[in-house]
C-alpha atoms as a PDB file:
ATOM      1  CA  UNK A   1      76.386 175.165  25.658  1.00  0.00           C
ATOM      2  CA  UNK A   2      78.764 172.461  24.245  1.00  0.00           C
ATOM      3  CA  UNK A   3      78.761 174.271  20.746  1.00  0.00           C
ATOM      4  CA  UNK A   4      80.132 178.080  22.604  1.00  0.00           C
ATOM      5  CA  UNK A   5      82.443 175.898  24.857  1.00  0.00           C
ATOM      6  CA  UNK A   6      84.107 174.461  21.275  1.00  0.00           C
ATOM      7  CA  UNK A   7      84.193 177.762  19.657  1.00  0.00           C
ATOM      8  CA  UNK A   8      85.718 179.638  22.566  1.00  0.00           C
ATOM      9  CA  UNK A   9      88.217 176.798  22.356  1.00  0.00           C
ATOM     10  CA  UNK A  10      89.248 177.127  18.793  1.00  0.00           C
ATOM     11  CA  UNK A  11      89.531 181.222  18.904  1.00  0.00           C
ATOM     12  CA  UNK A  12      91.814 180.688  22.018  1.00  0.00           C
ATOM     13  CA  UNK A  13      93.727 178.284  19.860  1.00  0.00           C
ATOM     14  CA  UNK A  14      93.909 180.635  16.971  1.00  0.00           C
ATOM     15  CA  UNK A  15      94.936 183.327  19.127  1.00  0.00           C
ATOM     16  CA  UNK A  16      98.018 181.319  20.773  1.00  0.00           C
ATOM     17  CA  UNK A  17      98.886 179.811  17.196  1.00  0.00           C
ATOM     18  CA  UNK A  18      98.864 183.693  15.792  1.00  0.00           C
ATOM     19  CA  UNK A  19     101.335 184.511  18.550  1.00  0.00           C
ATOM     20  CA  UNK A  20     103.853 181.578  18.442  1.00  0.00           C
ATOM     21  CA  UNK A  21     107.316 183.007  17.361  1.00  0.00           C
ATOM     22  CA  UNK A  22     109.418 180.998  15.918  1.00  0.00           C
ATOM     23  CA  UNK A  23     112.269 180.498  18.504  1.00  0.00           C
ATOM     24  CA  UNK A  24     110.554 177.553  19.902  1.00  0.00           C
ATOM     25  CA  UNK A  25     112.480 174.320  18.994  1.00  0.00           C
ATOM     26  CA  UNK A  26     111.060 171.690  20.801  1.00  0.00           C
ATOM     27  CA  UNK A  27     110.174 168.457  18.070  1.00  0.00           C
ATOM     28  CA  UNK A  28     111.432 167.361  14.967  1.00  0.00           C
ATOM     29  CA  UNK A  29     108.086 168.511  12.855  1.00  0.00           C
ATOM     30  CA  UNK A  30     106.132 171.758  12.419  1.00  0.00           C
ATOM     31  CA  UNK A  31     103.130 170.162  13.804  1.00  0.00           C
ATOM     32  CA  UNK A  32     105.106 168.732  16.917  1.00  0.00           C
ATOM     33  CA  UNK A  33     106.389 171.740  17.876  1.00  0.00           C
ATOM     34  CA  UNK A  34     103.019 174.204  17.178  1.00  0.00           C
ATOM     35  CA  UNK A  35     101.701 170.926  19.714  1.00  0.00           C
ATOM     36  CA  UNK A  36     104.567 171.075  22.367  1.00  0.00           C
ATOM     37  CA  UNK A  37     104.297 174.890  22.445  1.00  0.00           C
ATOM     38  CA  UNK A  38     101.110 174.886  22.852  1.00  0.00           C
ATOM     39  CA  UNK A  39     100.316 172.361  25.543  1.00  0.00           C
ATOM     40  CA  UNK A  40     103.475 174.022  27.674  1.00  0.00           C
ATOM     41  CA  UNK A  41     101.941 177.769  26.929  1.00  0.00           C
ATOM     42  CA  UNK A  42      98.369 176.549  27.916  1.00  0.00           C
ATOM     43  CA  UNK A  43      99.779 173.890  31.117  1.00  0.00           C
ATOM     44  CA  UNK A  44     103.155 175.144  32.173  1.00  0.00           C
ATOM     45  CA  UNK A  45     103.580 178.363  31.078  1.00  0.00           C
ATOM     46  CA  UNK A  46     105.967 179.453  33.782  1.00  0.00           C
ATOM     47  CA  UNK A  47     108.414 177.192  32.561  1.00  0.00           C
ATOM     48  CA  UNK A  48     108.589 177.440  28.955  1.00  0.00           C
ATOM     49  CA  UNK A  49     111.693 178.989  28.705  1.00  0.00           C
ATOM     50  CA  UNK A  50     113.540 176.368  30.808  1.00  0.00           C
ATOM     51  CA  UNK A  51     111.870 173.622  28.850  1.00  0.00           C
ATOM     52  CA  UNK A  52     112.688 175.145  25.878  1.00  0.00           C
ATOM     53  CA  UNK A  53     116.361 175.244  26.778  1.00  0.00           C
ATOM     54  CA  UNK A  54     116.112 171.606  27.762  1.00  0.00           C
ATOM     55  CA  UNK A  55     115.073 170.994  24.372  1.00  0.00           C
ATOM     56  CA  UNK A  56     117.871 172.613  22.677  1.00  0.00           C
ATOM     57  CA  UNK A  57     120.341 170.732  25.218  1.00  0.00           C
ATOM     58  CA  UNK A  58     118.655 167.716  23.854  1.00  0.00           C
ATOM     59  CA  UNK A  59     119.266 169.156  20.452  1.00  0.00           C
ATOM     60  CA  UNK A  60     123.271 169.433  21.012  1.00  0.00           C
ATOM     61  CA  UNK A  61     123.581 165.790  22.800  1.00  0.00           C
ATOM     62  CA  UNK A  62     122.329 164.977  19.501  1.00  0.00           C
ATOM     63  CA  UNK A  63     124.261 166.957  17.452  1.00  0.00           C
ATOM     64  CA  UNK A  64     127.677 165.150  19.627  1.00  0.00           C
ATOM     65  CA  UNK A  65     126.199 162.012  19.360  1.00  0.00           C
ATOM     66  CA  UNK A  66     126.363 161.065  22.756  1.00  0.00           C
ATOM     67  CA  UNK A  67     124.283 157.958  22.904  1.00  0.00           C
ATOM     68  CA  UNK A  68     120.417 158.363  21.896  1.00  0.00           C
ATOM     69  CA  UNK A  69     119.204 156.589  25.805  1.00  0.00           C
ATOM     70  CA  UNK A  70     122.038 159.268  27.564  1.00  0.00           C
ATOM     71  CA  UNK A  71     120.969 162.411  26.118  1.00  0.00           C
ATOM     72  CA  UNK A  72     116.716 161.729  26.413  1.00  0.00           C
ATOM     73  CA  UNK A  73     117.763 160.634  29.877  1.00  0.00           C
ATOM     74  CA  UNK A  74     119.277 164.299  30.508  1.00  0.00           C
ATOM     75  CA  UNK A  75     116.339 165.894  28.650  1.00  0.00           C
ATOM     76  CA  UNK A  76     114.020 164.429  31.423  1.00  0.00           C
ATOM     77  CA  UNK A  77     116.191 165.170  34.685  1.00  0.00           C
ATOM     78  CA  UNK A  78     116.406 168.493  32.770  1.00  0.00           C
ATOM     79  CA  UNK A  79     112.629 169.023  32.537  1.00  0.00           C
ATOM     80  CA  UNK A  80     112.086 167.227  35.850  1.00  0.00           C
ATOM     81  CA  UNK A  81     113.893 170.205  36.848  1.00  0.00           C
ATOM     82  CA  UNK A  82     112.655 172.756  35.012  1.00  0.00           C
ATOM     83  CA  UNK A  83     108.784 171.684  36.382  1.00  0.00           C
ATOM     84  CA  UNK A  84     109.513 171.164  39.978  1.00  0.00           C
ATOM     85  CA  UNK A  85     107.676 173.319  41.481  1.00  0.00           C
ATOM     86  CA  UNK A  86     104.704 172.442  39.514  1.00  0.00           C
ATOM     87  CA  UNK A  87     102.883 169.271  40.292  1.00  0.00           C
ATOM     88  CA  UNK A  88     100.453 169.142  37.709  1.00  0.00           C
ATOM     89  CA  UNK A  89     103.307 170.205  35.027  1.00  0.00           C
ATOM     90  CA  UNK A  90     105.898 167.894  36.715  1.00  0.00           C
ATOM     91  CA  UNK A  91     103.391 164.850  36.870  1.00  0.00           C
ATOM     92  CA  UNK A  92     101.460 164.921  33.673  1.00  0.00           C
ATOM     93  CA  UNK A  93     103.236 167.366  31.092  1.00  0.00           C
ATOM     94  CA  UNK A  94     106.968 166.389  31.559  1.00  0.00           C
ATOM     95  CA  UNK A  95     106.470 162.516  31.008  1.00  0.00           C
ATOM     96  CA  UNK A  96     104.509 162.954  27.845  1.00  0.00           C
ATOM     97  CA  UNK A  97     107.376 165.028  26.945  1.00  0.00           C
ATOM     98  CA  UNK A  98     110.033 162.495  28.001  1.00  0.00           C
ATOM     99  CA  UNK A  99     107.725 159.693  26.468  1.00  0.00           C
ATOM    100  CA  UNK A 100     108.060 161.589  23.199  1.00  0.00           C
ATOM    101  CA  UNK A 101     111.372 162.093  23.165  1.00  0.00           C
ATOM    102  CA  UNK A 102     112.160 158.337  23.758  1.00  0.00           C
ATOM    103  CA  UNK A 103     109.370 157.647  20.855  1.00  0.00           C
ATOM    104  CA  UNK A 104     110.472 159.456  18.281  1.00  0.00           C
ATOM    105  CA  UNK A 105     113.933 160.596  18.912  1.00  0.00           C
ATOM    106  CA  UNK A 106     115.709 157.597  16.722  1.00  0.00           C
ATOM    107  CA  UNK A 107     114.855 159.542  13.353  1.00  0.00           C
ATOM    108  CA  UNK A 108     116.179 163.160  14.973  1.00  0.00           C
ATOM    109  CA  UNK A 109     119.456 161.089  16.661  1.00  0.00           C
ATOM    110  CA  UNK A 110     120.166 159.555  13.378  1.00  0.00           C
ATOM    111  CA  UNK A 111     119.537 162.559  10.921  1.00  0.00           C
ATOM    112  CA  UNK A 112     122.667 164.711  13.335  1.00  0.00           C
ATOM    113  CA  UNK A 113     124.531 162.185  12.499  1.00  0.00           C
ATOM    114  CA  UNK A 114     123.802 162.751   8.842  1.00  0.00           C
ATOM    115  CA  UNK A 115     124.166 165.766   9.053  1.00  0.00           C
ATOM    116  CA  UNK A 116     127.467 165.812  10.782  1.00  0.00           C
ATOM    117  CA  UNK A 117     128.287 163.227   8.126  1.00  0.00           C
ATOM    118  CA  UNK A 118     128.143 166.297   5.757  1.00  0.00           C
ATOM    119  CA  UNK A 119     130.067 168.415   7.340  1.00  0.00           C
ATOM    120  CA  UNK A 120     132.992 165.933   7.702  1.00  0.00           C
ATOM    121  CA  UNK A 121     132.499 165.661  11.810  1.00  0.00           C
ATOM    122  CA  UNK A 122     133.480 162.293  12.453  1.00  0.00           C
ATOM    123  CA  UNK A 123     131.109 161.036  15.196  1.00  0.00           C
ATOM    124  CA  UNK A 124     129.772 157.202  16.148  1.00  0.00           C
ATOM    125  CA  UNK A 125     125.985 156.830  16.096  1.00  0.00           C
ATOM    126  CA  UNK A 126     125.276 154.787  18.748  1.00  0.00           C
ATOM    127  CA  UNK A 127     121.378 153.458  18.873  1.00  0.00           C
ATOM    128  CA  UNK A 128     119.923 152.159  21.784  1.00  0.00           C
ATOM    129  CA  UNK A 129     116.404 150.460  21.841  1.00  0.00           C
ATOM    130  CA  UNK A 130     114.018 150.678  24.612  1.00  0.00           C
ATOM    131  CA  UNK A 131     112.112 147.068  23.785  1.00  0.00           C
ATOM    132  CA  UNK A 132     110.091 147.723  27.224  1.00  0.00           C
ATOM    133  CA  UNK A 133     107.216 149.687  25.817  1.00  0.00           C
ATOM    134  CA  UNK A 134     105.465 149.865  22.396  1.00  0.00           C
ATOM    135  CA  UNK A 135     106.286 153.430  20.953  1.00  0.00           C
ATOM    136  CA  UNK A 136     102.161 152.931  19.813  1.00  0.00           C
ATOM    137  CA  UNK A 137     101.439 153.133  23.600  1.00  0.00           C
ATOM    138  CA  UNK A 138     104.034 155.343  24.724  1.00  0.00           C
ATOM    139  CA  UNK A 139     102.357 157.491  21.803  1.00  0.00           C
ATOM    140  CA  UNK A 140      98.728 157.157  22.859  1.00  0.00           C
ATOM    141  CA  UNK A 141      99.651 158.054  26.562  1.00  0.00           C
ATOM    142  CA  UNK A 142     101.230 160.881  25.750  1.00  0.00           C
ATOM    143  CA  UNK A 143      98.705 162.734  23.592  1.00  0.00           C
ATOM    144  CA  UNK A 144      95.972 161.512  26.068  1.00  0.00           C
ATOM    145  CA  UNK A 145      97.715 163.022  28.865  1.00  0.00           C
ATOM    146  CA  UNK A 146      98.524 166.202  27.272  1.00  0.00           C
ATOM    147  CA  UNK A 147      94.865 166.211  26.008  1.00  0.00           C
ATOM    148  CA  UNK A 148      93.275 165.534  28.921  1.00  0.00           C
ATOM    149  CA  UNK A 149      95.393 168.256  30.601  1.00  0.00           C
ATOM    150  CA  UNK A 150      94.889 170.900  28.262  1.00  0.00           C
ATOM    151  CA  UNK A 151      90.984 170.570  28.228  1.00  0.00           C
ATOM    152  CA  UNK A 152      91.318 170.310  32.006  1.00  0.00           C
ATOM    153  CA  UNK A 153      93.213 173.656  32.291  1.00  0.00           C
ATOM    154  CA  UNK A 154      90.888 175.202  30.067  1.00  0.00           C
ATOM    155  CA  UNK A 155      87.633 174.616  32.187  1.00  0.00           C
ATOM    156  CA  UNK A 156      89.475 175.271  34.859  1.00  0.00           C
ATOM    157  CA  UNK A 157      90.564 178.791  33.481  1.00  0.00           C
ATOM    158  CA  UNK A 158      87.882 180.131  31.673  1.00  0.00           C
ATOM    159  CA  UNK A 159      84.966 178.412  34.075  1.00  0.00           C
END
């Protein structure tokens, strides 16, 4: 039973990788975003396209440089938002998302700057630490949450 419960997962996976398009901007990798999409399409899917758009708001704070804690602080009243009629999605999707964004958002802050380096926009990077959590925690919670959700949804759904 365990063995048909794992393949049924991965051909649902296959078949919501297959139909990703590539509009969906919401991490700094390939992999992060094929993993944000999908946990939002298979958890929240109702409110992908607001999340999305938070995600490209996060994108432009960036881009301004408007101070790293500022702009993940919007993107998480944004998605708060976004979610709020959705308890599960509010309380276990959004903060992984948040907790992301606060994780690894230094690198994505710091390469707009770069980037508006290049293109002669003068701009002051402004980096602000959170020393109150480990990003290896903040990590681990996140992609247990998301995990656990996603498996959850999927018994739920198909069982």
């Amino acid at each position: 039973m365990s063995s048909s419960i794992a393949v049924f997962y991965f051909i649902m996976l296959n078949v919501i990788v297959s139909s990703k398009t590539d509009e969906w901007e919401c991490s700094v990798s390939h992999l992060g975003n094929w993993f944000s999409e999908t946990s939002i399409e298979l958890n929240c899917e109702r409110y992908k396209d607001e999340i999305d758009q938070c995600c490209h708001f996060l994108d432009k704070c960036y881009e301004e440089q408007r101070g790293r804690k500022l702009c993940d602080d919007h993107l998480c009243d944004c998605l708060d938002e976004a979610a709020i009629k959705d308890d599960a999605c509010k309380s276990i999707h959004i903060p992984a998302f948040c907790d992301a964004a606060r994780s690894f958002g230094q690198n994505a802050y710091e390469e707009a700057a770069r980037v508006n380096e290049k293109l002669g926009i003068e701009v002051e990077v402004v980096k602000v630490e959170d020393e109150s959590t480990s990003s290896a925690a903040v990590i681990s919670k996140s992609i247990g949450l998301l995990m656990i959700a996603s498996f959850s949804w999927m018994i739920i759904t198909f069982f």
